[in-house]
Protein backbone atom coordinates (compact mmCIF):
# COMPACT_ATOMS: atom_id res chain seq x y z
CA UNK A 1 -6.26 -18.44 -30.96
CA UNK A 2 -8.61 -20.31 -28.40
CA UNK A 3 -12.03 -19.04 -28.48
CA UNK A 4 -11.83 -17.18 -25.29
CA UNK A 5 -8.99 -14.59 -26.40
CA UNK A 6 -11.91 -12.84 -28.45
CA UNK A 7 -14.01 -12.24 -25.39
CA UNK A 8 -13.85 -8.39 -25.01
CA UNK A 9 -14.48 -8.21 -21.54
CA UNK A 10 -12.76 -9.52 -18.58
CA UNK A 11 -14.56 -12.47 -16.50
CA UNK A 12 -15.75 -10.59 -13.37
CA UNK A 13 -14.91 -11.45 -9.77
CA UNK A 14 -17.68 -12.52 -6.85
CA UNK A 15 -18.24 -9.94 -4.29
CA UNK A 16 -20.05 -9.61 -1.24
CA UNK A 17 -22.99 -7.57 -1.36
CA UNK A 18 -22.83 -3.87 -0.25
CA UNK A 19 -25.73 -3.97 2.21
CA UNK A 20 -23.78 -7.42 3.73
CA UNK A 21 -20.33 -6.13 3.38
CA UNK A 22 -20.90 -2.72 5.53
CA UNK A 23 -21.48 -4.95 8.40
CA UNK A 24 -18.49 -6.45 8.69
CA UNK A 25 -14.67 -6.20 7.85
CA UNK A 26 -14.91 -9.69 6.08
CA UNK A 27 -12.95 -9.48 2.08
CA UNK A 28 -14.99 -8.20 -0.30
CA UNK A 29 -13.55 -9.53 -3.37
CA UNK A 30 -13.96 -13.39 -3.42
CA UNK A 31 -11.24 -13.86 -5.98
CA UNK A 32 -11.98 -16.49 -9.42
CA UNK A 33 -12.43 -19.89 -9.00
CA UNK A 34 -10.67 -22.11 -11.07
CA UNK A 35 -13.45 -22.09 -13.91
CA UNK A 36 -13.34 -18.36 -13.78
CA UNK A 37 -9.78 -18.25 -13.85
CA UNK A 38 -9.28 -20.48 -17.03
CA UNK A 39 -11.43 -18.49 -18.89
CA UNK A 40 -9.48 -15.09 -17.65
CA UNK A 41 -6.06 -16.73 -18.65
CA UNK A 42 -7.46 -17.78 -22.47
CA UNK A 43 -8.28 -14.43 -23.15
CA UNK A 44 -4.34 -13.57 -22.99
CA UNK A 45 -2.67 -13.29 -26.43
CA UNK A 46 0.65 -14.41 -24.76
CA UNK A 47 1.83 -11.91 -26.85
CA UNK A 48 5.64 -11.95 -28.08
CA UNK A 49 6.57 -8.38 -26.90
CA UNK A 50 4.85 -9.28 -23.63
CA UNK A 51 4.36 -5.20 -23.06
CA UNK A 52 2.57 -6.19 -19.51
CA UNK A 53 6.18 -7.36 -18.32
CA UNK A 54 7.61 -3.38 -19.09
CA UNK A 55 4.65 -2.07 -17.03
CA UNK A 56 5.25 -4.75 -13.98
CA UNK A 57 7.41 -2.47 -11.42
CA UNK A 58 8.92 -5.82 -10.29
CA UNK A 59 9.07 -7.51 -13.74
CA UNK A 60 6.75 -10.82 -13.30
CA UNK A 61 7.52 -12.97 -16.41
CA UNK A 62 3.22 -12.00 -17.15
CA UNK A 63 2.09 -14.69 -20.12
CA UNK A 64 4.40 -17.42 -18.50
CA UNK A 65 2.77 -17.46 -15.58
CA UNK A 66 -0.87 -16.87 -17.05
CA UNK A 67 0.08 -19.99 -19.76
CA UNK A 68 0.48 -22.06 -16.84
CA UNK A 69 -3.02 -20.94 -15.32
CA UNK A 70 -4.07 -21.90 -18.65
CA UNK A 71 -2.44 -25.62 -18.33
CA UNK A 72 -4.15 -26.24 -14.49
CA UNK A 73 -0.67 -25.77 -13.38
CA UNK A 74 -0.74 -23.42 -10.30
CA UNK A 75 2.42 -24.59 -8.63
CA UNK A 76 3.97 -23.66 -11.84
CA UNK A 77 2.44 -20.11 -12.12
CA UNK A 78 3.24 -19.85 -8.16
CA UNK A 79 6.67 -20.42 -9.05
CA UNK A 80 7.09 -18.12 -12.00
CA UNK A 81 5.36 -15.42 -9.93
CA UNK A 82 7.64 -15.83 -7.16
CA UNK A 83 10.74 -15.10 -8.94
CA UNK A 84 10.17 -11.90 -9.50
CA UNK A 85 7.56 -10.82 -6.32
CA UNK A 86 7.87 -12.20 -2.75
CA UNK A 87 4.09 -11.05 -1.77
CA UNK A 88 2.19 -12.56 -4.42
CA UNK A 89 -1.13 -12.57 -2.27
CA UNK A 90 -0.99 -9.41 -1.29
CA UNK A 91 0.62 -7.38 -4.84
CA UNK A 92 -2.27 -9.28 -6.04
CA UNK A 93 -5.01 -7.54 -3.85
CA UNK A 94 -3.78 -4.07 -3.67
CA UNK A 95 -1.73 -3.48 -6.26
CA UNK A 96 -3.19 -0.48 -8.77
CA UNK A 97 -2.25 -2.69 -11.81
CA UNK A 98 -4.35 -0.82 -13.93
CA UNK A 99 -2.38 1.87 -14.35
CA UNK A 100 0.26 -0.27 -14.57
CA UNK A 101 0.75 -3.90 -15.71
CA UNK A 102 -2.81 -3.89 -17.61
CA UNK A 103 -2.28 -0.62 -18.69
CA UNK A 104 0.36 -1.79 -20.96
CA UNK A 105 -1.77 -4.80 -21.99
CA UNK A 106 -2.55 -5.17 -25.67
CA UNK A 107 -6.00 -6.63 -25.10
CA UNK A 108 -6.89 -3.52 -23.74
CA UNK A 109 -6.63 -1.50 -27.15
CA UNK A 110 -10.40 -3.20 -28.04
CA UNK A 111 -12.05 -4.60 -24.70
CA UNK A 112 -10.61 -4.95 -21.52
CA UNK A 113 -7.26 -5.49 -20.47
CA UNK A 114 -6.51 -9.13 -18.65
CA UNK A 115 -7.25 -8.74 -15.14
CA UNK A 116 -3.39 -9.59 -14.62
CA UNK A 117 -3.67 -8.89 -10.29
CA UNK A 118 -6.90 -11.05 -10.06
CA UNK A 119 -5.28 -14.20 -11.65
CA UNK A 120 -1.91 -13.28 -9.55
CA UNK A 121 -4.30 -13.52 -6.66
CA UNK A 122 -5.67 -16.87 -7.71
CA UNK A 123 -1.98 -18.50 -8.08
CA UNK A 124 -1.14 -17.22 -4.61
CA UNK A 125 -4.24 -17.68 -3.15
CA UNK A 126 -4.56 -21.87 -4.47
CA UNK A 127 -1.27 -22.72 -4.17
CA UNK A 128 1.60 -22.39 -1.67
CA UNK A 129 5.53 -23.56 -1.57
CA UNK A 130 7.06 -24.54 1.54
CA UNK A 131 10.20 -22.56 1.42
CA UNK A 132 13.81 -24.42 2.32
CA UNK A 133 15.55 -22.77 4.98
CA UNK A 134 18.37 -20.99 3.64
CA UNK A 135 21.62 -21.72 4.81
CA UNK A 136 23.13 -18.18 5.37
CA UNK A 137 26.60 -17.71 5.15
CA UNK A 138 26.94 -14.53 2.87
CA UNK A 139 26.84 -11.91 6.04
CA UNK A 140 24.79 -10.09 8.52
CA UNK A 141 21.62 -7.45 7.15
CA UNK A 142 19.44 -5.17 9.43
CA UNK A 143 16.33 -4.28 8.01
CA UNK A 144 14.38 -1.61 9.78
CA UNK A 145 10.66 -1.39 8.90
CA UNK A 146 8.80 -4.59 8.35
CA UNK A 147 6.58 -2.96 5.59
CA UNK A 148 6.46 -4.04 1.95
CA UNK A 149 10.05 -2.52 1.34
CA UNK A 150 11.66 -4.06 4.42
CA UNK A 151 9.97 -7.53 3.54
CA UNK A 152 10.69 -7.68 0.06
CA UNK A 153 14.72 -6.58 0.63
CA UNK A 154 15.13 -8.60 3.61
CA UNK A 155 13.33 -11.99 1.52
CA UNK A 156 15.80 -11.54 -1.39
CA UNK A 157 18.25 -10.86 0.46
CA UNK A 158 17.85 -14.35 2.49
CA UNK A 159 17.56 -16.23 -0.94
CA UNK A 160 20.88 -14.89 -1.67
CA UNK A 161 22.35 -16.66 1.64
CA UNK A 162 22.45 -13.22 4.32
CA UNK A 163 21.45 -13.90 7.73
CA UNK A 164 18.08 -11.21 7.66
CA UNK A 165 16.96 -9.53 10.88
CA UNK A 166 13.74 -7.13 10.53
CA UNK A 167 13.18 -4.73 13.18
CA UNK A 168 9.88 -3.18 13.57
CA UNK A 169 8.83 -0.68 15.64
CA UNK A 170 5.05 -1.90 16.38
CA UNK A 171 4.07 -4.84 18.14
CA UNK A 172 2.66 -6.38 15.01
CA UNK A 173 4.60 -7.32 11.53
CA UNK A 174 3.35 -5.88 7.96
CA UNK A 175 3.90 -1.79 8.84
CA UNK A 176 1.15 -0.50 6.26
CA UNK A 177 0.15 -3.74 5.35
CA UNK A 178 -1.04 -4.47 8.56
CA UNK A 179 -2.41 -0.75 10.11
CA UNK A 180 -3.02 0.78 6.66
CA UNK A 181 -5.24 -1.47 5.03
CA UNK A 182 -8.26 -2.78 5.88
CA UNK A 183 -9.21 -6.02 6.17
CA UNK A 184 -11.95 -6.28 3.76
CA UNK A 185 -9.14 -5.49 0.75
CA UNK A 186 -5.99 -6.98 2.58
CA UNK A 187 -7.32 -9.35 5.34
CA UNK A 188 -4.90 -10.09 7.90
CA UNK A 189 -4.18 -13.90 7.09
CA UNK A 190 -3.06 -12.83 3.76
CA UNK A 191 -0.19 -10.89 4.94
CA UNK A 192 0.69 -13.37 7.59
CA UNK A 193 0.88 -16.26 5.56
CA UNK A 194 3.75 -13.76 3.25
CA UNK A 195 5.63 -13.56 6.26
CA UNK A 196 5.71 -16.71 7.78
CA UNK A 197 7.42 -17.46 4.23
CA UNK A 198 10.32 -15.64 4.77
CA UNK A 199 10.45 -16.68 8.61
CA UNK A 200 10.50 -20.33 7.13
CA UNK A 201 13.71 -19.36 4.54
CA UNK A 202 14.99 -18.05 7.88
CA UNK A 203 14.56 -14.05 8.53
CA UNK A 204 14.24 -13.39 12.01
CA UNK A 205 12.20 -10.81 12.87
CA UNK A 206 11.98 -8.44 15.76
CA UNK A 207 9.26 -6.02 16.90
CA UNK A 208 8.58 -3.27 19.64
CA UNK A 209 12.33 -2.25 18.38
CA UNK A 210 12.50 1.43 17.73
CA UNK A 211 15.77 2.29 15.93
CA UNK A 212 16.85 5.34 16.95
CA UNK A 213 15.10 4.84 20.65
CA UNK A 214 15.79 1.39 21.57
CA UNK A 215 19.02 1.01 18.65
CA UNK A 216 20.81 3.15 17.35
CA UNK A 217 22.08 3.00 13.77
CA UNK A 218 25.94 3.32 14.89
CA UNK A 219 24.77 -0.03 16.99
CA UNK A 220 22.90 -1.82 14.21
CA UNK A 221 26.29 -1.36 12.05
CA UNK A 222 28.18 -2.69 14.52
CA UNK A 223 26.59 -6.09 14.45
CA UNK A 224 25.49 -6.01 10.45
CA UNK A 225 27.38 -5.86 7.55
CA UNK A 226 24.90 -3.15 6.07
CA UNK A 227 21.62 -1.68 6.91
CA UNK A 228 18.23 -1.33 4.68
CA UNK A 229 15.92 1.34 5.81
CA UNK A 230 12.21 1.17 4.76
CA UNK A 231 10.14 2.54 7.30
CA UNK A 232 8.00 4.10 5.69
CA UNK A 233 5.98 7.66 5.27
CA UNK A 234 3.84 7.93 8.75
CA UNK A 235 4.00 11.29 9.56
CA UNK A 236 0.22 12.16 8.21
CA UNK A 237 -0.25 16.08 6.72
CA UNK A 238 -3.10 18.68 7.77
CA UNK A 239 -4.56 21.32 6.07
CA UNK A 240 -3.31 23.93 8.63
CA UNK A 241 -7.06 25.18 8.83
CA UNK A 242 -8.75 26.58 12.02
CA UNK A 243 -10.09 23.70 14.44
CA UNK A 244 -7.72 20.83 13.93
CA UNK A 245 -6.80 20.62 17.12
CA UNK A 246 -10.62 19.68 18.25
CA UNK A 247 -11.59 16.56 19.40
CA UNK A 248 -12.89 14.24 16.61
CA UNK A 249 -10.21 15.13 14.22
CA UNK A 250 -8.17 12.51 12.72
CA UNK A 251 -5.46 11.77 10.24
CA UNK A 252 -6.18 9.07 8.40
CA UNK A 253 -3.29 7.22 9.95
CA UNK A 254 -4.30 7.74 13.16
CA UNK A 255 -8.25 6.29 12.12
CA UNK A 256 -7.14 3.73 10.11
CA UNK A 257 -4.04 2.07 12.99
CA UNK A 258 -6.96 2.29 15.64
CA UNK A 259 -9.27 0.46 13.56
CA UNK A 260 -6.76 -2.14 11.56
CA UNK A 261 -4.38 -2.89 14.41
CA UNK A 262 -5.61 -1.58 17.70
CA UNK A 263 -9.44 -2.83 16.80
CA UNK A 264 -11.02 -0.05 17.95
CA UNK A 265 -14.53 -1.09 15.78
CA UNK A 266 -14.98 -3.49 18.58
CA UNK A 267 -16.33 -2.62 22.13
CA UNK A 268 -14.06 -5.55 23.27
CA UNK A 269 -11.02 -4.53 22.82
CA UNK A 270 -9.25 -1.14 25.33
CA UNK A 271 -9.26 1.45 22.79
CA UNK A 272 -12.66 1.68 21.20
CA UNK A 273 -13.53 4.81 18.85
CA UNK A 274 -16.25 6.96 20.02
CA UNK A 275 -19.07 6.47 18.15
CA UNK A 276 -19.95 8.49 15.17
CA UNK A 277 -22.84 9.14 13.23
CA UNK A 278 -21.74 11.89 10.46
CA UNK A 279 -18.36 11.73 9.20
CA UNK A 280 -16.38 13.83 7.00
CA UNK A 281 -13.09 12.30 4.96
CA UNK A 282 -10.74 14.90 3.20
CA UNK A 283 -9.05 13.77 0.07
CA UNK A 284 -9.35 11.41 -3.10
CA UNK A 285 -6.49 8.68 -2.67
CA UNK A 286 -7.28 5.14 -1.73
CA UNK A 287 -6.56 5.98 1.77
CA UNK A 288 -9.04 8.15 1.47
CA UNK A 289 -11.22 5.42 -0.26
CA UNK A 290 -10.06 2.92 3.01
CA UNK A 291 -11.00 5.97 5.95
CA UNK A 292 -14.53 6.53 4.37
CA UNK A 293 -15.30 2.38 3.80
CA UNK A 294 -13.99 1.75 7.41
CA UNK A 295 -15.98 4.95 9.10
CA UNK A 296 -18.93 3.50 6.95
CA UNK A 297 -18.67 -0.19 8.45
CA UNK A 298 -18.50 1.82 12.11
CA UNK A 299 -22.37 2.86 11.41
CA UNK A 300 -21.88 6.38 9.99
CA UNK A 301 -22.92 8.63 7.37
CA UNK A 302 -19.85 9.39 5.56
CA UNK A 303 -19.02 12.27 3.21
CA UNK A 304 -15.60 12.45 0.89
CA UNK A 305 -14.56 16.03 0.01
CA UNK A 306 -12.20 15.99 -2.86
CA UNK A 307 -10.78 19.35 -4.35
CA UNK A 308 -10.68 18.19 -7.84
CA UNK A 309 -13.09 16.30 -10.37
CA UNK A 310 -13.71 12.29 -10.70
CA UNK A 311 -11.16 12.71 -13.31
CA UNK A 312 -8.26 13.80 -11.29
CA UNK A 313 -9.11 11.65 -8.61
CA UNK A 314 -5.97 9.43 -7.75
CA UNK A 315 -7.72 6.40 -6.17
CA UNK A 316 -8.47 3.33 -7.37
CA UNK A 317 -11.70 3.35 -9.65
CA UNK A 318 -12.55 -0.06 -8.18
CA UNK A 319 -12.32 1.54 -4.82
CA UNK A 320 -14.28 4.45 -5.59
CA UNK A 321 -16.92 1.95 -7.19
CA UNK A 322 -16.97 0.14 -3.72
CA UNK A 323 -17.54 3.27 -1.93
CA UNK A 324 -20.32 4.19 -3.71
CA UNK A 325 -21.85 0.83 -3.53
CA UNK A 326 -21.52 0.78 0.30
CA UNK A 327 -22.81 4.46 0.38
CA UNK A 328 -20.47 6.65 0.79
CA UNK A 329 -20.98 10.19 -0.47
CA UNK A 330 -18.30 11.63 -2.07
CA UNK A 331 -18.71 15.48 -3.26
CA UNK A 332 -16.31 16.63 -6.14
CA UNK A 333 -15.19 20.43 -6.12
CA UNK A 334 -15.17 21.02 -2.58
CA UNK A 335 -12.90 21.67 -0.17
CA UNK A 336 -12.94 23.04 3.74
CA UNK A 337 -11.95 25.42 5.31
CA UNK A 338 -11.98 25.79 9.04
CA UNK A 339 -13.79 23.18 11.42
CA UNK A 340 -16.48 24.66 14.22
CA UNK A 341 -16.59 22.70 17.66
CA UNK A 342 -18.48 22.84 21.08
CA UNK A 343 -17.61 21.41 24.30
CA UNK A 344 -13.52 20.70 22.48
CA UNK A 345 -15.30 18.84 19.60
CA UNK A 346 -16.10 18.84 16.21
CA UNK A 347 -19.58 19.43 15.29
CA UNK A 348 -19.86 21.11 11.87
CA UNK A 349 -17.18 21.83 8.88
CA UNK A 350 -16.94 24.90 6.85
CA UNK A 351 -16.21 24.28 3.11
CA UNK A 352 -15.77 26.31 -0.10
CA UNK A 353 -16.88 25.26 -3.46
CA UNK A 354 -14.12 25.29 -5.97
CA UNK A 355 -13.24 25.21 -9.66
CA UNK A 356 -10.47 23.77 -11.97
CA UNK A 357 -8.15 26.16 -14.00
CA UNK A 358 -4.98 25.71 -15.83
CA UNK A 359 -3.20 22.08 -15.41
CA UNK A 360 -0.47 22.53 -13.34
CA UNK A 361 3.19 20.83 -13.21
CA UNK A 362 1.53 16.70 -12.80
CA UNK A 363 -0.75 17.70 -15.53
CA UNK A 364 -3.92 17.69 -13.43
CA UNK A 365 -6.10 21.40 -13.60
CA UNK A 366 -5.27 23.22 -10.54
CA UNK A 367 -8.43 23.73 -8.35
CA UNK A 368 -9.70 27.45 -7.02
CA UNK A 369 -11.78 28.72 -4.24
CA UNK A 370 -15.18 30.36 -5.91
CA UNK A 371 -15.30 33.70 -3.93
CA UNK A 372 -18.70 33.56 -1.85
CA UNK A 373 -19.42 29.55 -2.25
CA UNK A 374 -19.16 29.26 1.47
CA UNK A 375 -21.24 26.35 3.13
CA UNK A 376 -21.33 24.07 6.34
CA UNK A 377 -21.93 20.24 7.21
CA UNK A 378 -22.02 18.70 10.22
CA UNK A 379 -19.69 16.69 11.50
CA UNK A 380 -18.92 14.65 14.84
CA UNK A 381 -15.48 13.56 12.93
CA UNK A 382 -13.19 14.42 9.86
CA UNK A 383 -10.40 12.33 8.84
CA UNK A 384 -7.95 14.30 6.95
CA UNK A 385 -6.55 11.75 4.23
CA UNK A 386 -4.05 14.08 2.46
CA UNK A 387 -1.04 11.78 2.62
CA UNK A 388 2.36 11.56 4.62
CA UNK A 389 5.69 12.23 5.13
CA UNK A 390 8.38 10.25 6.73
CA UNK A 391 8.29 9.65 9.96
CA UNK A 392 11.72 12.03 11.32
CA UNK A 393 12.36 9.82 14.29
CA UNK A 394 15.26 7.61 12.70
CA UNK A 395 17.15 10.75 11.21
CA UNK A 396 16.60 13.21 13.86
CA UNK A 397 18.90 11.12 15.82
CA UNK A 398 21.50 10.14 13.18
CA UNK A 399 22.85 13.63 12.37
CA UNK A 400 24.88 12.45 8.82
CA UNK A 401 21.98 10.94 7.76
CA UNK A 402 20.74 13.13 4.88
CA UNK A 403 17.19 14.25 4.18
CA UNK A 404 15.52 16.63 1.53
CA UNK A 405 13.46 19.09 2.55
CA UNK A 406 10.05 16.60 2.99
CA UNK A 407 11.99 14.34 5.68
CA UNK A 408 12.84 12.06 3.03
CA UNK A 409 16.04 10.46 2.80
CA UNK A 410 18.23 10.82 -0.10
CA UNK A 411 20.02 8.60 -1.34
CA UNK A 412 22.33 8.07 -4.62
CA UNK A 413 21.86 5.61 -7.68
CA UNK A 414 22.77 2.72 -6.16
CA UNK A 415 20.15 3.59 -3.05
CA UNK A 416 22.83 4.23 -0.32
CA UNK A 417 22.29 6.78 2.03
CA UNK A 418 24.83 9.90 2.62
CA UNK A 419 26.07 7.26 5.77
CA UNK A 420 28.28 4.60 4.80
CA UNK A 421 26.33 0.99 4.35
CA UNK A 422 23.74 2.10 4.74
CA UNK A 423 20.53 1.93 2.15
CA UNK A 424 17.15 2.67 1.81
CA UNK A 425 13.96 2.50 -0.29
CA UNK A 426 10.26 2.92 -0.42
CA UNK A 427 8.34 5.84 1.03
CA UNK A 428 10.77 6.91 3.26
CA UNK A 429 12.64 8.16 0.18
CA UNK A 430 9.47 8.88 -2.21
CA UNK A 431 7.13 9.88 0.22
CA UNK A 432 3.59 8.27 0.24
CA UNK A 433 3.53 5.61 -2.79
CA UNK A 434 2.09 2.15 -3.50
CA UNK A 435 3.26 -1.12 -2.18
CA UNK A 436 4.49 -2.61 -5.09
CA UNK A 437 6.62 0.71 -5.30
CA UNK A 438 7.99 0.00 -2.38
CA UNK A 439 8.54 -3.67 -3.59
CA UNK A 440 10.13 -2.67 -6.27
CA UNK A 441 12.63 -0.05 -4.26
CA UNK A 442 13.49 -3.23 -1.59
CA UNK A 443 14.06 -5.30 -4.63
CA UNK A 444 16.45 -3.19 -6.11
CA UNK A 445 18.06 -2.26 -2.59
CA UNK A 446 18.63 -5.93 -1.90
CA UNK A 447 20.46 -6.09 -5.24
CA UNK A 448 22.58 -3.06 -4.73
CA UNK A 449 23.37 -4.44 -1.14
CA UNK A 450 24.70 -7.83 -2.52
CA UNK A 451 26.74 -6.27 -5.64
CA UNK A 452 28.42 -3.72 -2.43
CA UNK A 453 29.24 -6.24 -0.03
CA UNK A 454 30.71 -8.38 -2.90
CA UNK A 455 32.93 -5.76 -3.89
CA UNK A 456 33.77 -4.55 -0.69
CA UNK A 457 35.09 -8.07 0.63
CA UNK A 458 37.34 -8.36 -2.20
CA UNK A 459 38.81 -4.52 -1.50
């Protein structure tokens, strides 16, 4: 055992300060340098039953890759990592592998788990393959969504030897990876350079397509052998409290696309936000998290209500740690209740302080109003970050497309759709989830495609 495996804690990562980093949308996390990654990668035990691997949604080979780190040998932990996960750069940035991966990680049972995603950054981020172009000769995919689903089916399905086409609706490639997340934990290079991989194996890609509106599904069949659907949840939820409909009230979509794709933080660009100086977020996820850190880099005050404790709280704790740094004030236990405007906007919210009873069915206590807590803030905006469904566009046009009663699509075992050839995966069957979710769904999708067609031609 080298000397480092008996360090307790994990080797921290460089970040930008909080009164420099609420200035700008620049990365906050600088990512390990090769000295700080060596050190990271001797504390693994590279241990036999490898438990990390179990807790990997897309099932990373976890000490190989982390040996190699230890060896100098990024091309070979590139590799490794690659086998298993197509977006290395970006699973590595945004993926909540604490609760998953390093949860699992024996180091973890005294000291600190190995910071698995930061040294899956470093690999991605120091190294990068060239891929061959494949030559395709298996058959014809669509994929509709060019989100982490859509990307991660249509790449596998490429290195298999389809011919890949991607449709996306937007004029820009990534779907949440692009207007979800903001730069400063996903910057935009990041996800482009993950792309232009798979448009070097050969997937074409196509956007300001809107199946449904500018395809249909019928038509996409007729030209592809089968069809992968991963477009995603982007139908945002409200409360269904009085004022919504005021001006200054956003879902957190709606916020976050304006500021991540459309660039409304800039006065240069044709869509600017008006400018706000108290701002109130609604909910405890990381969009939530993303909404408040973005409002906060805009020049406002921001306030988080969250209906729960710290405990229950679903985001990231790194997340909620960079909040706080950057100053965001987030109040536990609270929760509103109607929003008060003048001249059509919003200029103060009333809330209701609440407790937690009984756990309910997730095991989390299930919050309650305390009768007479009433109180206001004022606001010139609230961003109501309470999640999403899928969007309904795609099935309200294909009647024999099922759906449950969320919007989501249901499908079977094998990820097929109630329409023949037709599969899908990722929050448009889940509902709001993470990206390496959704990696894991397209993963599986592209293998259920492959093992159908195959069986199919030989009908």
């Amino acid at each position: 055992m080298s000397v480092n495996a008996k360090m307790k804690k994990r080797v921290p990562m460089r970040e930008l300060p909080p009164q420099e980093r609420i200035k700008n949308f620049k990365e906050v996390s600088l990512g390990y340098n090769e000295q700080e990654a060596f050190l990271e990668a001797e504390r693994c035990l590279q241990c036999r039953t490898a438990p990390c691997i179990s807790g990997c949604p897309v099932k990373i080979d976890i000490p190989a890759f982390i040996s190699k780190i230890r060896e100098n040998n990024i091309a070979g932990a590139y590799d490794i990592i690659t086998m298993a996960n197509l977006l290395p750069g970006i699973c590595g940035r945004v993926c909540p592998q604490e609760s998953q991966c390093e949860a699992a990680c024996i180091r973890s049972v005294k000291g600190e788990a190995i910071a698995i995603g930061r040294l899956e950054r470093y690999a991605s981020d120091n190294y990068y393959r060239t891929p061959q172009k494949i030559d395709a000769d298996a058959g014809m995919i669509a994929v509709i969504g060019s989100g982490p689903a859509g990307l991660t089916c249509g790449g596998m399905l490429s290195e298999i030897g389809y011919n890949v086409d991607i449709y996306e609706a937007l004029h820009e490639l990534g779907g949440v990876l692009t207007y979800g997340i903001p730069e400063f934990r996903l910057p935009a290079n990041i996800v482009e350079k993950e792309i232009n991989k798979l448009k070097e194996m050969g997937v074409a890609f196509h956007t300001n397509v809107i199946i449904g509106r500018t395809i249909t599904l019928d038509e996409l069949l007729e030209s592809h052998d089968a069809v992968f659907i991963g477009t995603g949840a982007g139908l945002p939820r409200f409360m269904g409290i009085p004022g919504e409909q005021l001006n200054g009230v956003f879902s957190a979509n709606e916020f976050l696309t304006r500021v991540n794709l459309m660039k409304a933080n800039s006065e240069h660009y044709d869509t600017p936000l008006k400018k706000m100086k108290e701002v109130i977020v609604v909910g405890g996820g990381n969009v939530a998290m993303d909404a408040a850190r973005s409002a906060r880099r805009l020049g406002a005050d921001v306030t988080v209500l969250y209906r729960r404790s710290i405990e229950e709280m679903p985001a990231r704790r790194e997340e909620v740690q960079h909040a706080l740094q950057e100053g965001v004030n987030i109040r536990f236990l609270v929760n509103p209740i109607s929003i008060s405007g003048k001249d059509y906007y919003i200029n103060e919210v009333v809330c209701v302080k609440m407790e937690l009873g009984a756990a309910d069915g997730d095991g989390r206590r299930r919050p309650k109003v305390i009768s007479g807590s009433d109180f206001k803030i004022n606001a010139d905006a609230l961003i109501m970050a309470l999640g999403n469904y899928p969007n309904p566009l795609l099935s309200a046009v294909t009647p024999d497309l099922a759906t449950d009663k969320y919007g989501c699509l249901v499908v079977d075992e094998c990820l097929m759709t109630s329409k023949d050839r037709v599969f899908a995966g990722g929050d448009a069957v889940t509902g709001a989830a993470t990206v390496i979710m959704a990696m894991e769904a397209g993963k599986k999708a592209a293998m259920e495609i492959h093992k159908y067609l195959k069986k199919n031609s030989k009908a």
